[in-house]
C-alpha atoms as a PDB file:
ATOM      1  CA  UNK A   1     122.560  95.185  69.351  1.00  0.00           C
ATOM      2  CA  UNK A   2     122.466  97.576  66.116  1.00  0.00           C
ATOM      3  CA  UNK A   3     120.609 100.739  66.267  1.00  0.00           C
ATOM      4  CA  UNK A   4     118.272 101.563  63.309  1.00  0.00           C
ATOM      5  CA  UNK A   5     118.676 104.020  60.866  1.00  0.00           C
ATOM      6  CA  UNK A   6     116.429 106.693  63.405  1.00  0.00           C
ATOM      7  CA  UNK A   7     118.344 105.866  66.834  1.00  0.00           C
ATOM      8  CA  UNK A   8     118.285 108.877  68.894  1.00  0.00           C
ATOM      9  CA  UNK A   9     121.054 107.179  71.174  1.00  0.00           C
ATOM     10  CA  UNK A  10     123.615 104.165  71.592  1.00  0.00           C
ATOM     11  CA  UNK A  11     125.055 102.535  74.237  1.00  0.00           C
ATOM     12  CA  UNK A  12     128.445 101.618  75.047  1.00  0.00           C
ATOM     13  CA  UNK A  13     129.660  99.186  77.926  1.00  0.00           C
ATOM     14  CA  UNK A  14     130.691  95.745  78.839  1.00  0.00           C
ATOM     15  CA  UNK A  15     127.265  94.271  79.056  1.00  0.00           C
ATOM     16  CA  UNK A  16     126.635  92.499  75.985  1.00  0.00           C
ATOM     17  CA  UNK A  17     123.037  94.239  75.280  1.00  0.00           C
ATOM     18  CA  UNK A  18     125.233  97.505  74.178  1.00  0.00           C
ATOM     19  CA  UNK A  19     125.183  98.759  70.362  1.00  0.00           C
ATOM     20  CA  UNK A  20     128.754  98.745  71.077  1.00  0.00           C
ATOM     21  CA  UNK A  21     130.411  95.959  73.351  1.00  0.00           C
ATOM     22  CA  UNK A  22     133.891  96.650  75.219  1.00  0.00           C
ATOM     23  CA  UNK A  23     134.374  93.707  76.902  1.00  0.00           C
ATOM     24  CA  UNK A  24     137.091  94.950  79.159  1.00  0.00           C
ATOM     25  CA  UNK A  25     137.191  95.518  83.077  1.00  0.00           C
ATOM     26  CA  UNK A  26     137.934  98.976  83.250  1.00  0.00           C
ATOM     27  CA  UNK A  27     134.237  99.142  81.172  1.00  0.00           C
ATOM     28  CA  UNK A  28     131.181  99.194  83.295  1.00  0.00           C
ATOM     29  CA  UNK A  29     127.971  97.198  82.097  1.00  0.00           C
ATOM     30  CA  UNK A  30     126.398 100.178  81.140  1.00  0.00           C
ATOM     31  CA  UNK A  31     129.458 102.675  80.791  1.00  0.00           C
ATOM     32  CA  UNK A  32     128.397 105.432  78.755  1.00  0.00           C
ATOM     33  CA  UNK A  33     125.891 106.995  75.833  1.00  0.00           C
ATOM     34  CA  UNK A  34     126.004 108.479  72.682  1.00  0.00           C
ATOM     35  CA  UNK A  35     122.792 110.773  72.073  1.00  0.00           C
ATOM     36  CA  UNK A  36     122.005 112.594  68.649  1.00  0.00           C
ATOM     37  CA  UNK A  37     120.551 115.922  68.445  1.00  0.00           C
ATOM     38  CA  UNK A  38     119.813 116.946  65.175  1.00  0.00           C
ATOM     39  CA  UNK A  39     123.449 117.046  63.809  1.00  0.00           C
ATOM     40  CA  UNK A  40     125.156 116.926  67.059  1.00  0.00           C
ATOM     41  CA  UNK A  41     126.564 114.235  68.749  1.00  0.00           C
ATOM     42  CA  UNK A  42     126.821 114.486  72.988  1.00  0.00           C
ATOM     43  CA  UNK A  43     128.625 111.615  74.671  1.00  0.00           C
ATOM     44  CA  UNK A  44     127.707 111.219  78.483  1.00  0.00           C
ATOM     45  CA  UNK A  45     129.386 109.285  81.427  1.00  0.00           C
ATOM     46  CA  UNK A  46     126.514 106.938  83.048  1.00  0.00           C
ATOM     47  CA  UNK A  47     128.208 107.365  86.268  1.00  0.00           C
ATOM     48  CA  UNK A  48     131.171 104.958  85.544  1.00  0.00           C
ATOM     49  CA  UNK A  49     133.797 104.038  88.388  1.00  0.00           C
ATOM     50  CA  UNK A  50     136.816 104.757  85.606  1.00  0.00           C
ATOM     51  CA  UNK A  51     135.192 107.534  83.665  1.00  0.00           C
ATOM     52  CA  UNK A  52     134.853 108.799  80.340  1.00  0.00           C
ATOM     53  CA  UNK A  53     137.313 111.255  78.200  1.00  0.00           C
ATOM     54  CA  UNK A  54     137.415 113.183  75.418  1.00  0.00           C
ATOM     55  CA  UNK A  55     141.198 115.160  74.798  1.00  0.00           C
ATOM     56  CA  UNK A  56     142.195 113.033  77.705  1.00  0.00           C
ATOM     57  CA  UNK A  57     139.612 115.280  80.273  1.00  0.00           C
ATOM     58  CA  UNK A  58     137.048 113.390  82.233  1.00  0.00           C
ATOM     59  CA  UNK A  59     133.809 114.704  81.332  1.00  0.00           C
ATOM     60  CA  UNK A  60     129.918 114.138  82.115  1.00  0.00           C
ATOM     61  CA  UNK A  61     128.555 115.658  79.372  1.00  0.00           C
ATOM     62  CA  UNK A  62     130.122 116.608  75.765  1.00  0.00           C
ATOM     63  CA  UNK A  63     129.290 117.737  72.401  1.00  0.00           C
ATOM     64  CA  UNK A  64     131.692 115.866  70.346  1.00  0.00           C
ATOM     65  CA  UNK A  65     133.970 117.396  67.225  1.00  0.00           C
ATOM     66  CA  UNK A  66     135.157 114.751  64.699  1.00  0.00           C
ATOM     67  CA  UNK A  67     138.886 115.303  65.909  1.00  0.00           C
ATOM     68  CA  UNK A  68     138.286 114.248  69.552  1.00  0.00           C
ATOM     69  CA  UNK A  69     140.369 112.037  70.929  1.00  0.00           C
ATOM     70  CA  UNK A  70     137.719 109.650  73.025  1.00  0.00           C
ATOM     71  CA  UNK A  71     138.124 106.917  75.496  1.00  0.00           C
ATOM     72  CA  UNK A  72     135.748 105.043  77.917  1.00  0.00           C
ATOM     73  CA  UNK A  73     137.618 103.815  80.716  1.00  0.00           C
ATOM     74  CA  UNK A  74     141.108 103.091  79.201  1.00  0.00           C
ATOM     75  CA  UNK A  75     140.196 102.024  76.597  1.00  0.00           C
ATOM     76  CA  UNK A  76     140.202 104.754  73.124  1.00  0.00           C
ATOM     77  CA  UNK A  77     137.052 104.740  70.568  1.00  0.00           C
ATOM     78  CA  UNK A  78     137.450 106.756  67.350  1.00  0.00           C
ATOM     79  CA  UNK A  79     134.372 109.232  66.562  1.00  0.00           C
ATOM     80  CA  UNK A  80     133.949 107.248  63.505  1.00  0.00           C
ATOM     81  CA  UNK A  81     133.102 104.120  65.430  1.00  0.00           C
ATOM     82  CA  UNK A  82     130.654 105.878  67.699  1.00  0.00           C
ATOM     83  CA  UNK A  83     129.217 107.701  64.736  1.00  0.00           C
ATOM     84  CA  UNK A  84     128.619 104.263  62.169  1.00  0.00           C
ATOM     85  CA  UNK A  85     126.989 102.980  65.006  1.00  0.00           C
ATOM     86  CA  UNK A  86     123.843 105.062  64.326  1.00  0.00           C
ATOM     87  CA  UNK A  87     123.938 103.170  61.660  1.00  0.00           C
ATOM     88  CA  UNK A  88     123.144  99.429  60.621  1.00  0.00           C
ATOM     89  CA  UNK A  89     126.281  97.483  59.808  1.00  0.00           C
ATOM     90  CA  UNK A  90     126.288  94.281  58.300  1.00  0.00           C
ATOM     91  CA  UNK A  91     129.807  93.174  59.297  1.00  0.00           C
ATOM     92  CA  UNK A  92     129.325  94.427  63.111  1.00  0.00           C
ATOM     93  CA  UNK A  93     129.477  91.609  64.875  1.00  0.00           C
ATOM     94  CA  UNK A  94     130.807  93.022  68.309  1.00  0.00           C
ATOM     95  CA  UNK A  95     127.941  91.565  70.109  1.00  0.00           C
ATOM     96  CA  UNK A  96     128.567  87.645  68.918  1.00  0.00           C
ATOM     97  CA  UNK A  97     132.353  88.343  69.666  1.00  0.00           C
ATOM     98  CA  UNK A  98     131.896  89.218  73.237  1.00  0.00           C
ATOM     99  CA  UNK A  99     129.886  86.488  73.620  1.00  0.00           C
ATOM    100  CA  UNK A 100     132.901  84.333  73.198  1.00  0.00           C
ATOM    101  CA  UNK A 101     133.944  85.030  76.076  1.00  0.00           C
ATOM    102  CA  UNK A 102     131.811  82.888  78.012  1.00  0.00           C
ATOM    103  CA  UNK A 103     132.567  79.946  75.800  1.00  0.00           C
ATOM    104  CA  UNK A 104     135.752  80.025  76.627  1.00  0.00           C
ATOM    105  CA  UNK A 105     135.604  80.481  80.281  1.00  0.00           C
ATOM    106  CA  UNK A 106     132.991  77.427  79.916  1.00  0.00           C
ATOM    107  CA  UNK A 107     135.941  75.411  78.423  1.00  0.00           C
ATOM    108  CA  UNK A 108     138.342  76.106  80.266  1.00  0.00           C
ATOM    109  CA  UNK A 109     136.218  75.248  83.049  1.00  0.00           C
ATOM    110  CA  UNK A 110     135.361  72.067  81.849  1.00  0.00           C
ATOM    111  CA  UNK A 111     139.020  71.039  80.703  1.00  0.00           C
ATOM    112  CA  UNK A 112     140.161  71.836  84.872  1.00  0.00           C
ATOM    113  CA  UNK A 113     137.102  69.461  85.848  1.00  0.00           C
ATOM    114  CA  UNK A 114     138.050  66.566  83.230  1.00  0.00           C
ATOM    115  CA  UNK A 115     141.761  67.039  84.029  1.00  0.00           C
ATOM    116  CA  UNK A 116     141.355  67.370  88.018  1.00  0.00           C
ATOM    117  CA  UNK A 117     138.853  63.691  87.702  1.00  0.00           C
ATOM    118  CA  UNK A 118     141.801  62.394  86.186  1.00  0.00           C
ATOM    119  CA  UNK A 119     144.190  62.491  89.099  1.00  0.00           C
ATOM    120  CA  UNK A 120     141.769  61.886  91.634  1.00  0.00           C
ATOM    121  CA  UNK A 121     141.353  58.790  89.607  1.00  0.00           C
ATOM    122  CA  UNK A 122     145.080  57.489  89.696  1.00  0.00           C
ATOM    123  CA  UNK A 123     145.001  58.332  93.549  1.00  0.00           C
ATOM    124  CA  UNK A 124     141.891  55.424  93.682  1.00  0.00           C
ATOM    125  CA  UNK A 125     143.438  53.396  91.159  1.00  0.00           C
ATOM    126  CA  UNK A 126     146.971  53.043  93.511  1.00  0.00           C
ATOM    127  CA  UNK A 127     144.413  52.685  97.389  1.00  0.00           C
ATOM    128  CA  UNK A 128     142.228  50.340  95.388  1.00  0.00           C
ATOM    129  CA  UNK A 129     145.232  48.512  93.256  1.00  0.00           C
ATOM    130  CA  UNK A 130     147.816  48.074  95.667  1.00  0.00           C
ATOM    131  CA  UNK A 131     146.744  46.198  98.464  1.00  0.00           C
ATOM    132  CA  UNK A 132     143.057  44.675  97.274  1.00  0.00           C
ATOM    133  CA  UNK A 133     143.716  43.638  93.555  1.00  0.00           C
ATOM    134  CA  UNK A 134     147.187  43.518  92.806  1.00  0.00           C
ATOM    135  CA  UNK A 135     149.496  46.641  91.120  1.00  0.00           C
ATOM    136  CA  UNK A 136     149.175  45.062  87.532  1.00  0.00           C
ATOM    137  CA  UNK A 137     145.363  45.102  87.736  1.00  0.00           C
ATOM    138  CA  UNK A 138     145.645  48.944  88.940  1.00  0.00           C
ATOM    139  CA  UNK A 139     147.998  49.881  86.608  1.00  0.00           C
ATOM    140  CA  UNK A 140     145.960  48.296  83.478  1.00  0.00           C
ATOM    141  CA  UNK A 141     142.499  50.180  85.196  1.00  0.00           C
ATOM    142  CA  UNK A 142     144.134  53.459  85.930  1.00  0.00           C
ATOM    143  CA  UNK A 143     145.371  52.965  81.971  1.00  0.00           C
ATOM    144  CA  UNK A 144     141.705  52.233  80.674  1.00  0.00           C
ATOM    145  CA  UNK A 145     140.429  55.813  82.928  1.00  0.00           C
ATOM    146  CA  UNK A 146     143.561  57.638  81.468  1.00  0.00           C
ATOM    147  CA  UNK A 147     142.681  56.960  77.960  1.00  0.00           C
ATOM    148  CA  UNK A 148     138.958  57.873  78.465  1.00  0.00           C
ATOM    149  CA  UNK A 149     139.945  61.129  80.098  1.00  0.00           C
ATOM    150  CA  UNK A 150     142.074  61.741  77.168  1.00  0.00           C
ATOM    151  CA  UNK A 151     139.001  60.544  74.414  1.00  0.00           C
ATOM    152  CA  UNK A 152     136.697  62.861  76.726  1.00  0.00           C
ATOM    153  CA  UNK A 153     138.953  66.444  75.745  1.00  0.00           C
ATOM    154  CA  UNK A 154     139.284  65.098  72.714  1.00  0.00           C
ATOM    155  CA  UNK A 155     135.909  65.240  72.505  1.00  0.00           C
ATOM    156  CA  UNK A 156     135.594  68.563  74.069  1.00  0.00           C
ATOM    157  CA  UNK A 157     138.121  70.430  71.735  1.00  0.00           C
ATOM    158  CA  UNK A 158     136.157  69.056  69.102  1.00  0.00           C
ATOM    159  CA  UNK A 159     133.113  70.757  70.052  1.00  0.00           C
ATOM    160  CA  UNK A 160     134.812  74.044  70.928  1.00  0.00           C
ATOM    161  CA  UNK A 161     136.119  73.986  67.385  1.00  0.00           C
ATOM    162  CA  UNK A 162     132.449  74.153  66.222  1.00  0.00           C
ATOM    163  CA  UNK A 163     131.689  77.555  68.360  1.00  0.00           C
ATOM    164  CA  UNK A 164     134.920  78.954  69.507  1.00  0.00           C
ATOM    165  CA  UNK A 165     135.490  80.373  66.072  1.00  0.00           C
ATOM    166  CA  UNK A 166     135.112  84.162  64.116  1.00  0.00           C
ATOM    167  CA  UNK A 167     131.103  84.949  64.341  1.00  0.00           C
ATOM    168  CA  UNK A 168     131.069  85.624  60.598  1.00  0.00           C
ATOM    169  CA  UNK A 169     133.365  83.538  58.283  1.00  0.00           C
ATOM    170  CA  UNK A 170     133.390  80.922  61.150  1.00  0.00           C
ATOM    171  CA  UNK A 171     137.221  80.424  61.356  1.00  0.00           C
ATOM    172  CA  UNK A 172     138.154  78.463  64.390  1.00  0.00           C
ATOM    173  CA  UNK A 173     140.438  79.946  66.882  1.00  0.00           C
ATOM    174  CA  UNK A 174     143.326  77.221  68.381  1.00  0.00           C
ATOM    175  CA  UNK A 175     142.549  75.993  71.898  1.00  0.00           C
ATOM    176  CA  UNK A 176     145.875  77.507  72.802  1.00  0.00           C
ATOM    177  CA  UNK A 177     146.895  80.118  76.058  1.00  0.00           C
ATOM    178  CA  UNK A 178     147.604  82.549  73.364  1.00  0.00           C
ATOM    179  CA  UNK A 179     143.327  82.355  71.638  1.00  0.00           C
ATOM    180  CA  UNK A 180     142.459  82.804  75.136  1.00  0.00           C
ATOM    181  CA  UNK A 181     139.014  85.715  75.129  1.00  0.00           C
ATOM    182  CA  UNK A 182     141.138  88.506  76.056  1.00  0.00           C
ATOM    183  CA  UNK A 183     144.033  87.255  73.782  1.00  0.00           C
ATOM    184  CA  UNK A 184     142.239  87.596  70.788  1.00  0.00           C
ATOM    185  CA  UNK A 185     140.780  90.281  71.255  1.00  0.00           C
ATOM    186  CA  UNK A 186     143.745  92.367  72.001  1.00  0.00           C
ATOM    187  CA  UNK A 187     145.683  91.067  69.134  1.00  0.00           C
ATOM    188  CA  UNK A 188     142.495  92.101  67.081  1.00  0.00           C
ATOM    189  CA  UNK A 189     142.953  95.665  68.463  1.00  0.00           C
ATOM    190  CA  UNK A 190     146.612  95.576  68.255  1.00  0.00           C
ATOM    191  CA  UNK A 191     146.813  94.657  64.456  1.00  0.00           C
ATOM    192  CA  UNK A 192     143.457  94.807  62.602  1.00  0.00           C
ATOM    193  CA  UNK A 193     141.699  97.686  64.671  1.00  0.00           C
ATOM    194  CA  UNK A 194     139.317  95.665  66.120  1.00  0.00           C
ATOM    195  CA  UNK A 195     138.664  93.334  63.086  1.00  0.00           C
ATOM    196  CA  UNK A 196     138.777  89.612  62.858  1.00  0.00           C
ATOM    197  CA  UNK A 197     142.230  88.317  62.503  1.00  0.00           C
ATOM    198  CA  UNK A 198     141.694  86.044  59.429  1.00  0.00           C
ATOM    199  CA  UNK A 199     140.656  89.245  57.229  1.00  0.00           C
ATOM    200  CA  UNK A 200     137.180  88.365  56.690  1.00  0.00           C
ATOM    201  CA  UNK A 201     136.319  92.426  57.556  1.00  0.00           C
ATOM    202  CA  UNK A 202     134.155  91.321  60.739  1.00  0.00           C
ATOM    203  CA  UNK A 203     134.180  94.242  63.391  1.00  0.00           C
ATOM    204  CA  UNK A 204     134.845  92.084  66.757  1.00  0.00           C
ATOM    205  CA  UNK A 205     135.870  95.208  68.540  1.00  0.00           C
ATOM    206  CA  UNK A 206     136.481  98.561  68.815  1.00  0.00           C
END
């Protein structure tokens, strides 16, 4: 979500309808609020389970200077991110980031299920093959499903290379442990502030 030009607040939290998205577990869905008031800005807790901070104090309620150091739960926000967010950005693309997540929970998901079929399969292929038609015949059958399970992720990476990729210059991420959700988007914070890693100047996250 981007605020307009005239937003008199933002939101900041897990949940994906947020102007800004943390999509971290020490974030609550609706985690906290940014509210202008003429030239001030006041950041304020929305009753979070792991808080809010500015200079490392928990607060409820606080006007904020431009050298605060903020952080919602544990994880730190510059005042210059909470401040452009007033504003409409045209590489902010927090929002289609987080979404990612569920893509690749989907997919990894689906991968368990095709890979799980797979051995159930051999364990009918060696009750059926043995003693009914013969260990060749099971052998060659339990081939044929093994090659179809292995066409079927094949398939399935394919399609995940279509969607599992950077929102705005569409870079697909490897299907590897290391471009798991949370992966990526640490390494994003780690070495391009919250950027996409390829350069393209996307904001994924803060």
């Amino acid at each position: 979500m981007q605020a307009s030009e005239n937003a008199k607040y933002i939101t900041i939290g897990r949940g994906k309808t947020n102007h800004i998205v943390v999509p971290t577990l020490s974030i609550t869905d609706l985690h906290a609020r940014v509210t202008k008031v003429g030239s001030e800005y006041w950041l304020e807790d929305n009753n979070s389970s792991n808080g809010t901070f500015v200079n490392d104090f928990r607060i409820l309620k606080r006007r904020l200077q431009p050298d605060d150091q903020v952080r919602i739960g544990n994880q730190p926000i510059t005042y210059r991110r909470l401040i452009k967010a007033f504003s409409r950005n045209p590489d902010d693309y927090t929002r289609e980031f987080a979404e990612l997540e569920n893509v690749w929970n989907d997919y990894i998901a689906l991968k368990a299920q095709l890979e799980n079929r797979g051995i159930s399969d051999q364990i009918a292929d060696l009750a059926v093959g043995v003693p009914l038609i013969g260990l060749a015949l099971g052998r060659l059958v339990g081939a044929e499903r093994s090659a179809r399970k292995r066409r079927e992720l094949a398939d399935l990476e394919a399609q995940m290379t279509q969607v599992y990729a950077c929102p705005k210059c569409g870079t697909p991420f490897p299907l590897t442990r290391d471009s798991s959700f949370q992966m990526l988007m640490q390494r994003s914070i780690n070495q391009k502030q919250g950027h996409c890693l390829a350069g393209c100047g996307a904001i994924w996250t803060i």
